[in-house]
C-alpha atoms as a PDB file:
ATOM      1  CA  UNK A   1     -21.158  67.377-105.583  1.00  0.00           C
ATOM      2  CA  UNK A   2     -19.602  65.424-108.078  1.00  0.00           C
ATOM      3  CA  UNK A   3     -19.405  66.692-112.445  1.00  0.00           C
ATOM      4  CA  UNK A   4     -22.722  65.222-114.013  1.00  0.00           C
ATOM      5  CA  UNK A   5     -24.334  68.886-114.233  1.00  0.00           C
ATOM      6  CA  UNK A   6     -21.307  70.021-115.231  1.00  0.00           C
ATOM      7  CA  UNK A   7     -20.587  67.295-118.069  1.00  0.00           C
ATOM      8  CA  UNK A   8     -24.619  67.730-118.414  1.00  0.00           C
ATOM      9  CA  UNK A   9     -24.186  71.584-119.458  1.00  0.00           C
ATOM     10  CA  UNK A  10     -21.407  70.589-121.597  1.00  0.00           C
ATOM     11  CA  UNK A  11     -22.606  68.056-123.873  1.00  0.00           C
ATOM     12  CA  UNK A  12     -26.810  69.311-123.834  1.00  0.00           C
ATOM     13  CA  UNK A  13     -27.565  67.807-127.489  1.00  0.00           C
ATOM     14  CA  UNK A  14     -26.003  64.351-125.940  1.00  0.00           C
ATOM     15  CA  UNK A  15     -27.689  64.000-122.784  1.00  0.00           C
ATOM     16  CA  UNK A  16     -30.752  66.203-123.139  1.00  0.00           C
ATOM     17  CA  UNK A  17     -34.073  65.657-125.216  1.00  0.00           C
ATOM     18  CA  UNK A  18     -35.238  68.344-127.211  1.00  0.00           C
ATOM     19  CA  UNK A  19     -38.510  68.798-128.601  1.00  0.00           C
ATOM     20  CA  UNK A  20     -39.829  71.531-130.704  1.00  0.00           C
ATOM     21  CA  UNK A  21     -43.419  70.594-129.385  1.00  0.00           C
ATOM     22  CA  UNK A  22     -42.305  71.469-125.950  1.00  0.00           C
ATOM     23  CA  UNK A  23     -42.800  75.087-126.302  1.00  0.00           C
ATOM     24  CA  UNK A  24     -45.675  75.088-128.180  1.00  0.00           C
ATOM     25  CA  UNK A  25     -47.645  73.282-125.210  1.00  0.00           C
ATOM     26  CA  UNK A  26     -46.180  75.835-122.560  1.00  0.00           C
ATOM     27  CA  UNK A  27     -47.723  78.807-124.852  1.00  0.00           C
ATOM     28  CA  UNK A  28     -50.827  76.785-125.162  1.00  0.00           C
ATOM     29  CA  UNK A  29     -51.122  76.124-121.339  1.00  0.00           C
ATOM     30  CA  UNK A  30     -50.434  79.789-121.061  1.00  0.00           C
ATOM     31  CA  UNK A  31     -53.063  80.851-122.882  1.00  0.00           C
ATOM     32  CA  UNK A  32     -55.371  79.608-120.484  1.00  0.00           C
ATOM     33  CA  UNK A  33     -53.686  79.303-117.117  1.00  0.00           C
ATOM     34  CA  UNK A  34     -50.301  79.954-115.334  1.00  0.00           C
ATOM     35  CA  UNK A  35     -47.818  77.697-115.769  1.00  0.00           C
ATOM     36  CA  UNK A  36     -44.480  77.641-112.924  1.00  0.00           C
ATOM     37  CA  UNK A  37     -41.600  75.699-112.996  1.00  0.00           C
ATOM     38  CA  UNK A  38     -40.418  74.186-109.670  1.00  0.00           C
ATOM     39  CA  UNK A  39     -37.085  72.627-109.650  1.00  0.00           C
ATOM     40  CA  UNK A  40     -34.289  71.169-106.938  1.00  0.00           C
ATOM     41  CA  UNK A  41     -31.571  72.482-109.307  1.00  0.00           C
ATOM     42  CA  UNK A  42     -29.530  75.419-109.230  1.00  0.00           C
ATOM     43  CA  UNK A  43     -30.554  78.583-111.293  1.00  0.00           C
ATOM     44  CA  UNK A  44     -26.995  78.355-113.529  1.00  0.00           C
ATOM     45  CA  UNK A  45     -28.015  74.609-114.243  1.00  0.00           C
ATOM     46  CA  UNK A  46     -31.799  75.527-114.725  1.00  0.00           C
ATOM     47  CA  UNK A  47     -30.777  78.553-116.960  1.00  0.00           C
ATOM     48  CA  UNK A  48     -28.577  76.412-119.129  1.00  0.00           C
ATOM     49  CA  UNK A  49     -31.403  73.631-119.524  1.00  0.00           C
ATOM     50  CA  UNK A  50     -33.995  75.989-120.279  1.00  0.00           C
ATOM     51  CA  UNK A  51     -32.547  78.044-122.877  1.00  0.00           C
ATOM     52  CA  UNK A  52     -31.548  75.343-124.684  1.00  0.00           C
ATOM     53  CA  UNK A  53     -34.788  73.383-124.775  1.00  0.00           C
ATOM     54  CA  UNK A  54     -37.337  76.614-125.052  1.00  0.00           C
ATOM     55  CA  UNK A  55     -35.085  79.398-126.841  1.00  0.00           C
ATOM     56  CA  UNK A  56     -35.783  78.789-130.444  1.00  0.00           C
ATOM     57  CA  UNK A  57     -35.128  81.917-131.554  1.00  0.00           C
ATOM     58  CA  UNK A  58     -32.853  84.964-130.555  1.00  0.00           C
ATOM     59  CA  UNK A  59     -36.103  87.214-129.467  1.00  0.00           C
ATOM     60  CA  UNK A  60     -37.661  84.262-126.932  1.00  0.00           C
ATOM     61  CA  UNK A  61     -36.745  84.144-123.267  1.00  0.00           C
ATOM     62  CA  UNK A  62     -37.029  81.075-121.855  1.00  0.00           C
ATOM     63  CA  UNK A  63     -38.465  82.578-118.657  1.00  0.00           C
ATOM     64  CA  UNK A  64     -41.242  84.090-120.752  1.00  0.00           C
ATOM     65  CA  UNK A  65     -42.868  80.584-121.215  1.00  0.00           C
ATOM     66  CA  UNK A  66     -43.663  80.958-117.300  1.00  0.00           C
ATOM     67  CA  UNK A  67     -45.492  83.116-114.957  1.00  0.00           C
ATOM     68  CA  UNK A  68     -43.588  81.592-112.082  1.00  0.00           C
ATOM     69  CA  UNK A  69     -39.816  80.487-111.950  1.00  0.00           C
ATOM     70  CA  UNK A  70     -38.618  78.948-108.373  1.00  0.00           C
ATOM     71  CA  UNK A  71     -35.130  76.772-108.374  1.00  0.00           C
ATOM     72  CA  UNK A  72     -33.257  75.260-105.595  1.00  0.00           C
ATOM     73  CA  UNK A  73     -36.598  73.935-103.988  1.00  0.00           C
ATOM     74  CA  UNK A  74     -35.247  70.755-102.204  1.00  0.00           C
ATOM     75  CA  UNK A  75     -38.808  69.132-102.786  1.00  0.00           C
ATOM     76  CA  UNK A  76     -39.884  66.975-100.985  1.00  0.00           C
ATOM     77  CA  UNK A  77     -39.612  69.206 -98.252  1.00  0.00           C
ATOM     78  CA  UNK A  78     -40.826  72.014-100.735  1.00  0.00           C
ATOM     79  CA  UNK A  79     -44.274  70.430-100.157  1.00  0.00           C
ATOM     80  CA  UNK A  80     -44.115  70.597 -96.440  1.00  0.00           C
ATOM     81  CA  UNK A  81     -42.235  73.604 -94.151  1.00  0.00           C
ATOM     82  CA  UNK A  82     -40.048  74.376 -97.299  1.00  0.00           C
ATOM     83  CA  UNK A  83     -37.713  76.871 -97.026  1.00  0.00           C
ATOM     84  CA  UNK A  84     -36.724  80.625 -96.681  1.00  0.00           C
ATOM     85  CA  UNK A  85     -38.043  82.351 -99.994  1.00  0.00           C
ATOM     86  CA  UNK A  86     -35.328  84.917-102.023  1.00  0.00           C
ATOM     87  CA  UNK A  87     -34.734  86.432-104.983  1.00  0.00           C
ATOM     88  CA  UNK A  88     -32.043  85.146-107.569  1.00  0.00           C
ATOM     89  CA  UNK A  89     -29.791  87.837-109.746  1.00  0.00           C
ATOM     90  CA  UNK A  90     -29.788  86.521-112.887  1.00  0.00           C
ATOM     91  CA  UNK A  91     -27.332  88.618-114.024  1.00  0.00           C
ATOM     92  CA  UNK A  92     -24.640  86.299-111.717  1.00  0.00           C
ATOM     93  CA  UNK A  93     -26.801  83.350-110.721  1.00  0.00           C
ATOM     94  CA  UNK A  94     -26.110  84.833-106.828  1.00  0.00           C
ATOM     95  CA  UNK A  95     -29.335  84.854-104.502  1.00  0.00           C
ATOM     96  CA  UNK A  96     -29.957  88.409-103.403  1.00  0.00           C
ATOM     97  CA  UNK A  97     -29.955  89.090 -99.394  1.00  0.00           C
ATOM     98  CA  UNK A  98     -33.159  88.538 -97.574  1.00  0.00           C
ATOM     99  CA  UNK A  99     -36.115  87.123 -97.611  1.00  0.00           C
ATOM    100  CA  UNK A 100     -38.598  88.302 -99.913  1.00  0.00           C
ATOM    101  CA  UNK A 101     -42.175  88.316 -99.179  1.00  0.00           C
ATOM    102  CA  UNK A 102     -43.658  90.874-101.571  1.00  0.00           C
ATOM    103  CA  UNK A 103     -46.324  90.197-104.419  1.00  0.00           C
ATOM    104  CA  UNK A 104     -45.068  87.581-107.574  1.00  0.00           C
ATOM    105  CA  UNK A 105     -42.702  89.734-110.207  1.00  0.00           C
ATOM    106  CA  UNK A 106     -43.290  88.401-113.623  1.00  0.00           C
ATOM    107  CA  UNK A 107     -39.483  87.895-115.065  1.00  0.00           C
ATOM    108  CA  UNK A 108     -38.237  87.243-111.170  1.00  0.00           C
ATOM    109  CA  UNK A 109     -36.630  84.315-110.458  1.00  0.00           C
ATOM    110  CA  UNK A 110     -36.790  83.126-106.954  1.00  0.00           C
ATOM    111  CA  UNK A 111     -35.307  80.676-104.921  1.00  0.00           C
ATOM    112  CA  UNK A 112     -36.634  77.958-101.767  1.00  0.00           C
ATOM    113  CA  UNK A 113     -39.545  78.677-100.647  1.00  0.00           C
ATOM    114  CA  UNK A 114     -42.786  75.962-100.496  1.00  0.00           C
ATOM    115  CA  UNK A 115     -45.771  74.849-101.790  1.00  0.00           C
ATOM    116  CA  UNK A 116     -47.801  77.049 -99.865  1.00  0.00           C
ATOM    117  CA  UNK A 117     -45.748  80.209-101.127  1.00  0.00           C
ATOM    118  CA  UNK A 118     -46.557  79.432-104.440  1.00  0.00           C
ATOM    119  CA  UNK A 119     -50.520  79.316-104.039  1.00  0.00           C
ATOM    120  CA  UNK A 120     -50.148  82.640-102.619  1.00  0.00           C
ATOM    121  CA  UNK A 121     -47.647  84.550-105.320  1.00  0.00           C
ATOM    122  CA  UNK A 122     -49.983  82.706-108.129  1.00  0.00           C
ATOM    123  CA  UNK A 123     -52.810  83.575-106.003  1.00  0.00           C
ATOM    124  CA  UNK A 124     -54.531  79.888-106.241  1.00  0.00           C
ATOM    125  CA  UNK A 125     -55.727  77.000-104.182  1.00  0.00           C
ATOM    126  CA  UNK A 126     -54.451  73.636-104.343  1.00  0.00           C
ATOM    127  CA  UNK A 127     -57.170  71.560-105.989  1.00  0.00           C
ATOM    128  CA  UNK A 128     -56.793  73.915-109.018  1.00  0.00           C
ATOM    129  CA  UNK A 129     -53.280  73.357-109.785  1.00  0.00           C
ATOM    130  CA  UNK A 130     -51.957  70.164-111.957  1.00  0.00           C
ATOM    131  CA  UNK A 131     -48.110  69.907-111.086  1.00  0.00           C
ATOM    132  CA  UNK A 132     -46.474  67.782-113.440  1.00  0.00           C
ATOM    133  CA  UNK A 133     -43.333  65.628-112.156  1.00  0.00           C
ATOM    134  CA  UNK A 134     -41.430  62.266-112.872  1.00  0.00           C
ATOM    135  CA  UNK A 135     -40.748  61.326-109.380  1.00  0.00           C
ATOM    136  CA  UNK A 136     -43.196  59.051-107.175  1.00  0.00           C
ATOM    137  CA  UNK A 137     -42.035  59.958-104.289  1.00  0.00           C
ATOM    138  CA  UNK A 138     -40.492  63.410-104.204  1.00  0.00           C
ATOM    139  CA  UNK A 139     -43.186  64.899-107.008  1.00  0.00           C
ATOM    140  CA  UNK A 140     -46.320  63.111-106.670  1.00  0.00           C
ATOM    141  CA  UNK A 141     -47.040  61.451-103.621  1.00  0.00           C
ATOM    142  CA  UNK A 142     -45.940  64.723-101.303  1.00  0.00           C
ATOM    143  CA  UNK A 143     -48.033  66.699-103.118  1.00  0.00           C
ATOM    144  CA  UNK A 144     -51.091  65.363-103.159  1.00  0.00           C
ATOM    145  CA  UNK A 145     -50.992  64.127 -99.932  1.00  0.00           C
ATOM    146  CA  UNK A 146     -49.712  67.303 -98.378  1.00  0.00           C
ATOM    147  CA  UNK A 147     -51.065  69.684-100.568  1.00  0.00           C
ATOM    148  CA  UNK A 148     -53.907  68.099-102.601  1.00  0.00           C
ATOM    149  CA  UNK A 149     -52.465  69.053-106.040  1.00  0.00           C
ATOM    150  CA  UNK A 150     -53.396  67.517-108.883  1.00  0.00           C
ATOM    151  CA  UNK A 151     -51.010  65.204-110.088  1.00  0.00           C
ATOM    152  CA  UNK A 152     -49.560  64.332-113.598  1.00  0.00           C
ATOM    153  CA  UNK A 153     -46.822  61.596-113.430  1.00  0.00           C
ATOM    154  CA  UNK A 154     -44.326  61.117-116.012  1.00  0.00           C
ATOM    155  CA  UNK A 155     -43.373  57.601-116.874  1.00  0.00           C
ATOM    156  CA  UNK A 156     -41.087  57.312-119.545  1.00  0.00           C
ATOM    157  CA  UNK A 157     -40.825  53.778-119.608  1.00  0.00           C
ATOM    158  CA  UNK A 158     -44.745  53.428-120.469  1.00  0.00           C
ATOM    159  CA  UNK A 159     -43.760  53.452-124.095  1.00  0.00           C
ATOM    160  CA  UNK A 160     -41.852  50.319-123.622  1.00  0.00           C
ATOM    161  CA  UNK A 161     -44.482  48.632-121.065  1.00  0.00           C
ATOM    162  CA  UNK A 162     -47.549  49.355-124.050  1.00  0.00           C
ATOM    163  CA  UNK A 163     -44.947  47.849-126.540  1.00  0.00           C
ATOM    164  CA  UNK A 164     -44.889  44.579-124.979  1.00  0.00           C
ATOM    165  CA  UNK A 165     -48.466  44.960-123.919  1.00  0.00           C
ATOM    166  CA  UNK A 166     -50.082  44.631-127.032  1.00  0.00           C
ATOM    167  CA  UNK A 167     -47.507  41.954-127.968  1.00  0.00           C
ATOM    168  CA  UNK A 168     -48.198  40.010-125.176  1.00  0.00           C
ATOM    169  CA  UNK A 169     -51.126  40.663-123.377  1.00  0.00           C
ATOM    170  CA  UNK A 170     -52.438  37.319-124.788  1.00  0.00           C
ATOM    171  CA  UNK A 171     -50.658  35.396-121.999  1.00  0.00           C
ATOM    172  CA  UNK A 172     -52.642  37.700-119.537  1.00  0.00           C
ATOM    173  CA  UNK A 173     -55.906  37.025-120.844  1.00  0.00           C
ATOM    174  CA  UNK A 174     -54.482  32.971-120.369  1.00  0.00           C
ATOM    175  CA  UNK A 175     -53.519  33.814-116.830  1.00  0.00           C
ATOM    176  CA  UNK A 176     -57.293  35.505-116.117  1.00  0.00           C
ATOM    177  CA  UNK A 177     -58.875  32.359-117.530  1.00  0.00           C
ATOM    178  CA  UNK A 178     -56.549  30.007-115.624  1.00  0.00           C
ATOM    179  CA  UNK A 179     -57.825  32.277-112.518  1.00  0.00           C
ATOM    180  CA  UNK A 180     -61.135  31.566-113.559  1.00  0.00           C
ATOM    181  CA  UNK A 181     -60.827  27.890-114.356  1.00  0.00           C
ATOM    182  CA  UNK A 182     -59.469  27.618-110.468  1.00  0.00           C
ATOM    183  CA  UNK A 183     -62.450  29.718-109.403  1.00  0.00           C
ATOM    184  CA  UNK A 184     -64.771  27.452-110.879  1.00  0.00           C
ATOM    185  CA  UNK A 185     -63.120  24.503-109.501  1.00  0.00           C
ATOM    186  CA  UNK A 186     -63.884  25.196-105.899  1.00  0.00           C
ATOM    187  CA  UNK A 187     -67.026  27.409-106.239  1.00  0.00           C
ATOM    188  CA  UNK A 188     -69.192  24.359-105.142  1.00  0.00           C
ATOM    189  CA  UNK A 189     -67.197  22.715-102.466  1.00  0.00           C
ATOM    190  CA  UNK A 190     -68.501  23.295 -99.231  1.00  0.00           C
ATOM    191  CA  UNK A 191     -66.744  24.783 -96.178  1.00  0.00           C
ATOM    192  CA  UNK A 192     -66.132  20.818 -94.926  1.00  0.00           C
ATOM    193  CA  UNK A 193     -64.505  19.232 -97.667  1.00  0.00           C
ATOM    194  CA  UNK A 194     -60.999  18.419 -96.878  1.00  0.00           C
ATOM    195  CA  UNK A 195     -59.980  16.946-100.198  1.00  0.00           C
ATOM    196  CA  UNK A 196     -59.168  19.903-102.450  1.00  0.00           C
ATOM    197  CA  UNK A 197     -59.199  19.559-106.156  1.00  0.00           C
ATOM    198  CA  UNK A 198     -55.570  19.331-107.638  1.00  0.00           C
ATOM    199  CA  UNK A 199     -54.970  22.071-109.179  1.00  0.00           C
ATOM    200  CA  UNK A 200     -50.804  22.120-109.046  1.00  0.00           C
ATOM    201  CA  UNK A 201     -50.808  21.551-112.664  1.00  0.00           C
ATOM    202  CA  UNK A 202     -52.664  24.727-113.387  1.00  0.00           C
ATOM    203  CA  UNK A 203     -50.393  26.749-110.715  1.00  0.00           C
ATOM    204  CA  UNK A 204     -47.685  25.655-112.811  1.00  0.00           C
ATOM    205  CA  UNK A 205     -48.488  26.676-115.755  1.00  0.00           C
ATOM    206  CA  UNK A 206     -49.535  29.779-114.290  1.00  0.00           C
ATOM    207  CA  UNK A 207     -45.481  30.093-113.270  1.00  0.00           C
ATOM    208  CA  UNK A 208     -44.711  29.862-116.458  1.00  0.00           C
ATOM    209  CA  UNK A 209     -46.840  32.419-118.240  1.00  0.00           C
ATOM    210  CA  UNK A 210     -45.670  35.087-115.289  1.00  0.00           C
ATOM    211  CA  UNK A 211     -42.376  34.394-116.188  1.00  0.00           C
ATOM    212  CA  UNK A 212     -42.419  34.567-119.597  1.00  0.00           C
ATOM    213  CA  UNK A 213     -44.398  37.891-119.250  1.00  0.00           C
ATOM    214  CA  UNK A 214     -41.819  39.334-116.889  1.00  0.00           C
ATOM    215  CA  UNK A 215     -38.908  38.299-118.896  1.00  0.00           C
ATOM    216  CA  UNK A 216     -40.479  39.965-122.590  1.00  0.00           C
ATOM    217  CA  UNK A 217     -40.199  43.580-120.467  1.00  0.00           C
ATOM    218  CA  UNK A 218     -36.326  42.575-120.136  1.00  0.00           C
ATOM    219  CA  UNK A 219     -33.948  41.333-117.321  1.00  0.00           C
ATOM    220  CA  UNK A 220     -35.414  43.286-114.319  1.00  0.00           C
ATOM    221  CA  UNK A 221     -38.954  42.439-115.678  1.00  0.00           C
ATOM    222  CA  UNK A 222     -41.829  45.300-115.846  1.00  0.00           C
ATOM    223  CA  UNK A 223     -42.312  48.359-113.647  1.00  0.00           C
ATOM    224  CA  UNK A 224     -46.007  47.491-113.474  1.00  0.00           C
ATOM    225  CA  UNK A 225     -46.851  44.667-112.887  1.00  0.00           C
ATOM    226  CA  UNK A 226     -45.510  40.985-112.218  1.00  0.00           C
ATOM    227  CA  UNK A 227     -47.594  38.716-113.873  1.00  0.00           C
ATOM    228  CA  UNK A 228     -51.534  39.716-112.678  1.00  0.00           C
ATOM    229  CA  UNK A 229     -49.977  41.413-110.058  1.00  0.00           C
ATOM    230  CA  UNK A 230     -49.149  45.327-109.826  1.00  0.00           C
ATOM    231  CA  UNK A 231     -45.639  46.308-108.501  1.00  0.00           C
ATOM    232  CA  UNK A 232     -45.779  48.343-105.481  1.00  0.00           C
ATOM    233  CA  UNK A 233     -44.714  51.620-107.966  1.00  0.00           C
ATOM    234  CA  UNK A 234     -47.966  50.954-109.748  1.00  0.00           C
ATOM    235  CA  UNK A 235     -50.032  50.807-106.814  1.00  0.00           C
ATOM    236  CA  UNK A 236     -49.064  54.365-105.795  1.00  0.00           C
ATOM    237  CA  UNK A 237     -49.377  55.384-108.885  1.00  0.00           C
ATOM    238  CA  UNK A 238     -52.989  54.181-109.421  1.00  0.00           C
ATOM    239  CA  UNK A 239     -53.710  56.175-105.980  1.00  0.00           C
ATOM    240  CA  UNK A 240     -51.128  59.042-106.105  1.00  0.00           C
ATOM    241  CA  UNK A 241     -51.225  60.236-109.778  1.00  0.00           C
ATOM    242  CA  UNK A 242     -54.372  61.627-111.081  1.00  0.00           C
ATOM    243  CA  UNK A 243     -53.132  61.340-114.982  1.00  0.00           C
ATOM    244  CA  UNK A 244     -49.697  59.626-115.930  1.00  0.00           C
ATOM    245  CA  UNK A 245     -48.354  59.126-119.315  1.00  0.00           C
ATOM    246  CA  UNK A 246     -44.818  58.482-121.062  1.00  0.00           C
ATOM    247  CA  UNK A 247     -44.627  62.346-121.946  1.00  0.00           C
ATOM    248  CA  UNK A 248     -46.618  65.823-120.944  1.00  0.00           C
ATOM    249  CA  UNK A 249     -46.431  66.285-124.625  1.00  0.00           C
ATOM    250  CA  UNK A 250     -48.969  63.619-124.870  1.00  0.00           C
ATOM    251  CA  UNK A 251     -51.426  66.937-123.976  1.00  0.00           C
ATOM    252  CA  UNK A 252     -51.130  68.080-127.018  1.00  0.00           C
ATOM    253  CA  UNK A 253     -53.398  65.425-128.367  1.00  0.00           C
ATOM    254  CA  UNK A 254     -56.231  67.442-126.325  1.00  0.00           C
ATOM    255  CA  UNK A 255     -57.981  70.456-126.380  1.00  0.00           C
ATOM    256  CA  UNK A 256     -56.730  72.653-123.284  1.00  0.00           C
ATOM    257  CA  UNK A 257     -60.316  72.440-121.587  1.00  0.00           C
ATOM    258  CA  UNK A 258     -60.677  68.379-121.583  1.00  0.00           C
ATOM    259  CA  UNK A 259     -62.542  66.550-118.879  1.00  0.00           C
ATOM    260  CA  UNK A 260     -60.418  63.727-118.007  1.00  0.00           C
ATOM    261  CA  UNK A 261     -62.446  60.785-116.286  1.00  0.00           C
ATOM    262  CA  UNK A 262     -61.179  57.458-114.241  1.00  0.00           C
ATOM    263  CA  UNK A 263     -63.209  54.647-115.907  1.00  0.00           C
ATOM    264  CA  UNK A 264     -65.315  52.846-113.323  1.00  0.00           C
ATOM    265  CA  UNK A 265     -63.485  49.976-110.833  1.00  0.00           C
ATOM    266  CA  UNK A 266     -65.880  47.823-109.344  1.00  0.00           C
ATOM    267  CA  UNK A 267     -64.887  46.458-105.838  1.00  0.00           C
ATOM    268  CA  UNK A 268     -64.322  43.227-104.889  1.00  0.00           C
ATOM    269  CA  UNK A 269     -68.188  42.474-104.130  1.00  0.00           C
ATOM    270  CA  UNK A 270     -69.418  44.342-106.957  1.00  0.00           C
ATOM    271  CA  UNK A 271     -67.382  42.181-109.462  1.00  0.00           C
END
């Protein structure tokens, strides 16, 4: 399976992020809800993680900061059959025999199961739970369209995207008018003329503005969007993820009960 967990779990303060803010939004989310952790990992590689990111002091337990703990969950099929649930040892890291099917055990971590396992141990229905991932595919997209989660995606590379935003949204705004200036050009022909106006001049320079664009996000150009086109990734996101953001410690920035709202989109015969 190759060393990258293992050299991972070796070298944590080279190849892991820790935040001191972390923690404090768990025990605020806590407060108010349950909070689970769903992983693919194993529960030595999960354990080591964990501790090291939530254990600040020698009295907190990582698994304290959740009411729910479930590793080796092989999402995406997690969201779908999923698999056998059991019970891990955490003394050894060795899953116990059998299947367990009994009532959630706060300190217990388990092991498989699915999506539909976890509504019932944290007795809840799928609309009311916001499941916070990092994957498109494998986080958000199978569980909102299997399960109907809410979905929080994390996109770390948003903080680069709104850098070059503000510093160069001014060529977008030039592409939109050059859109418009086209618009305008053939909003009085009739459905008969044959002789289009010329406007290869304006496509050109329209090249060049996309380009530039693309190349101020870096070689493989931005995970958005392509000039004033979205990139398929941000199409899925737009329908898939009900919030996104660079971090979930962006939540911190809002009281626990805010009302987050989609700003109106006209369609295309509304605009």
């Amino acid at each position: 399976q190759g060393i990258l967990k293992d050299q991972t779990i070796k070298n944590l303060d080279k190849f892991v992020i820790k935040d001191p803010n972390l923690p404090v939004l768990l025990r605020r989310i806590k407060k108010v809800a349950k909070v689970f952790l769903a992983t693919n990992s194993d529960y030595n590689y999960t354990e080591a993680i964990m501790r090291y990111l939530l254990e600040t002091t020698t009295t907190d337990s990582w698994r304290s900061f959740f009411d729910l703990v479930v590793v080796d969950t092989r999402k995406p099929q997690f969201f779908a059959d999923g698999t056998v649930l059991r019970q891990v040892d955490t003394n050894t890291g060795k899953l116990r025999i059998g299947t367990y099917t009994g009532d959630l055990q706060h300190g217990t971590v388990y092991s498989g199961g699915s999506a539909d396992i976890i509504c019932d141990l944290l007795d809840m229905k799928g609309k009311e739970i916001l499941y916070v991932g990092d994957h498109i595919f494998g986080d958000i997209l199978k569980s909102k369209k299997r399960q109907g989660w809410k979905t929080f995606l994390v996109v770390p590379e948003l903080t680069k995207e709104l850098q070059v935003w503000e510093e160069k949204k001014y060529l977008f705004e030039e592409l939109k008018r050059l859109d418009v200036f086209i618009a305008e050009q053939h909003k009085h022909l009739g459905s008969n003329t044959i002789n289009a106006t010329d406007i290869s001049l304006v496509q050109l320079r329209m090249k060049v503005l996309t380009y530039r664009m693309d190349m101020s996000y870096g070689q493989m150009g931005s995970l958005l969007r392509s000039g004033a086109k979205q990139t398929l990734f941000a199409s899925q996101l737009v329908r898939y993820a009900d919030l996104y953001s660079s971090s979930c410690l962006n939540l911190l920035n809002f009281p626990s009960n805010y009302l987050f709202m989609a700003p109106p989109v006209l369609m295309a015969h509304e605009a």
